[in-house]
Protein backbone atom coordinates (compact mmCIF):
# COMPACT_ATOMS: atom_id res chain seq x y z
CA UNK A 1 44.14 2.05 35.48
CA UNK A 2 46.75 0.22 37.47
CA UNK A 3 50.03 -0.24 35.66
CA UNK A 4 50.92 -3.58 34.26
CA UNK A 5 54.10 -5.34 34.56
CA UNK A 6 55.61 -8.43 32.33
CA UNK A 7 57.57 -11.45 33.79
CA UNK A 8 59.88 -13.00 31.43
CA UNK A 9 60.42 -17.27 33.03
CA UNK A 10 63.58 -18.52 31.45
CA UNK A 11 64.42 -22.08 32.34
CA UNK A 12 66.82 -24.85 31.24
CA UNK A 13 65.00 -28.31 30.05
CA UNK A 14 66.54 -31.47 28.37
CA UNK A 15 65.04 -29.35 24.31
CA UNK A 16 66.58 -25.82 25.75
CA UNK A 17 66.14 -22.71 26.95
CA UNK A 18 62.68 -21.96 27.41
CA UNK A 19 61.15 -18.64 27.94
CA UNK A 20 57.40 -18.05 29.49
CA UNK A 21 55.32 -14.62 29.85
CA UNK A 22 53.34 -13.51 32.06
CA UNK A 23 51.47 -10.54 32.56
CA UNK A 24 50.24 -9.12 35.72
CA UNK A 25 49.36 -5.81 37.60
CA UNK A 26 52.16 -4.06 39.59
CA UNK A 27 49.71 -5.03 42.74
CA UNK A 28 50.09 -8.85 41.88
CA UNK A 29 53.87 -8.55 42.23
CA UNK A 30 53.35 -10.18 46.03
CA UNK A 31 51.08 -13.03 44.83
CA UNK A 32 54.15 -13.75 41.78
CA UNK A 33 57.20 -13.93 44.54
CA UNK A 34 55.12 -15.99 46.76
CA UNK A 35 54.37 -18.53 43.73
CA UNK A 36 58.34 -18.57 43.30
CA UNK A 37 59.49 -18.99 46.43
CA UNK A 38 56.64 -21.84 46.76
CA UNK A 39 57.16 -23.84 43.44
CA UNK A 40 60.88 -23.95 44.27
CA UNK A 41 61.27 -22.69 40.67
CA UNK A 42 64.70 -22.99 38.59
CA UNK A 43 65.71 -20.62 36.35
CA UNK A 44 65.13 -16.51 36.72
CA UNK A 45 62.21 -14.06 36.15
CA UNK A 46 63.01 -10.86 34.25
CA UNK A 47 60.51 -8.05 35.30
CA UNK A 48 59.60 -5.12 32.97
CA UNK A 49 56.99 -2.38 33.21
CA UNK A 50 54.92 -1.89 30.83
CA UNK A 51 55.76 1.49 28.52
CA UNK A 52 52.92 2.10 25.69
CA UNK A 53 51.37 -1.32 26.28
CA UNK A 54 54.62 -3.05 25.60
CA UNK A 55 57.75 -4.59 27.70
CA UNK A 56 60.14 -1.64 28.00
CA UNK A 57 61.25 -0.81 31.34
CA UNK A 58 63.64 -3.61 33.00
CA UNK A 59 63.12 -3.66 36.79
CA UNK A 60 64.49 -6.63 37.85
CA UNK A 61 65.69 -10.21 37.82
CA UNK A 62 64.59 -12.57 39.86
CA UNK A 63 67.13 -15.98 40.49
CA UNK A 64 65.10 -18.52 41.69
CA UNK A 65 67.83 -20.82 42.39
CA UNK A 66 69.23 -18.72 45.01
CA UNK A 67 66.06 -16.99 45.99
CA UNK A 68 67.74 -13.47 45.19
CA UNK A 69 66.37 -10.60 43.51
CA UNK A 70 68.80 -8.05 41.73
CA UNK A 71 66.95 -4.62 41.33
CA UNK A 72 68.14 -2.90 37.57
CA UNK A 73 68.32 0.57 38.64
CA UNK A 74 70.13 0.67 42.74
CA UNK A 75 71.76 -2.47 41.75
CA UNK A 76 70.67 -3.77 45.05
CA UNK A 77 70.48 -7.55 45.46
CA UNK A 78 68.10 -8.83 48.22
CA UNK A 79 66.50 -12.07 49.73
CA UNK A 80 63.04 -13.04 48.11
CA UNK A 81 61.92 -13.45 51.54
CA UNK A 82 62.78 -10.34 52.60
CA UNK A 83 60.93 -8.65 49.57
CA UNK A 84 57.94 -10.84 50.84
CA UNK A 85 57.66 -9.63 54.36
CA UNK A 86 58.66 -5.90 53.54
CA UNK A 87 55.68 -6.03 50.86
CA UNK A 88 53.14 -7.91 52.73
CA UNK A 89 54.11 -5.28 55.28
CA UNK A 90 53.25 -2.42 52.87
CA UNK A 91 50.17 -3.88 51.63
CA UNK A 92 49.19 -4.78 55.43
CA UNK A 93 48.66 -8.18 55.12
């Protein structure tokens, strides 16, 4: 069973915050950044694993604004297109 991940969209619109979910598998991760970088989306993604079928595990925040993602653990920022190419590289596509 592949692991699952959730993808929290919070966004600013003229009513208020508003927050989305989404849930994918860890191996759609790729196919989610690419959708970002290519809807030139506002707002950020917050990325959790899945722990006992629910959200528990924060991995990461994604700013679509500035095309950054800040990873929870190293506290490592990098470039989404830079997390594009090294996973596309990975995944040799």
């Amino acid at each position: 069973m592949k692991e699952k991940h959730f993808a929290y969209r919070i966004h600013r619109e003229t009513t208020g915050l508003v927050c989305t979910h989404y849930e994918f598998e860890e191996d759609k991760m790729l196919d989610l950044l690419k959708e970002i970088q290519n809807a030139k989306a506002k707002g950020i993604y917050w990325i959790f694993k899945q722990l006992d079928g629910k959200p528990q595990e924060a991995l990461s925040i994604i700013d679509c604004e500035h095309n950054r993602i800040y990873y929870h653990y190293s506290g490592e920022v990098e470039d989404l297109q830079d997390t594009i190419t090294k996973l596309s590289k990975s995944l040799n596509l």
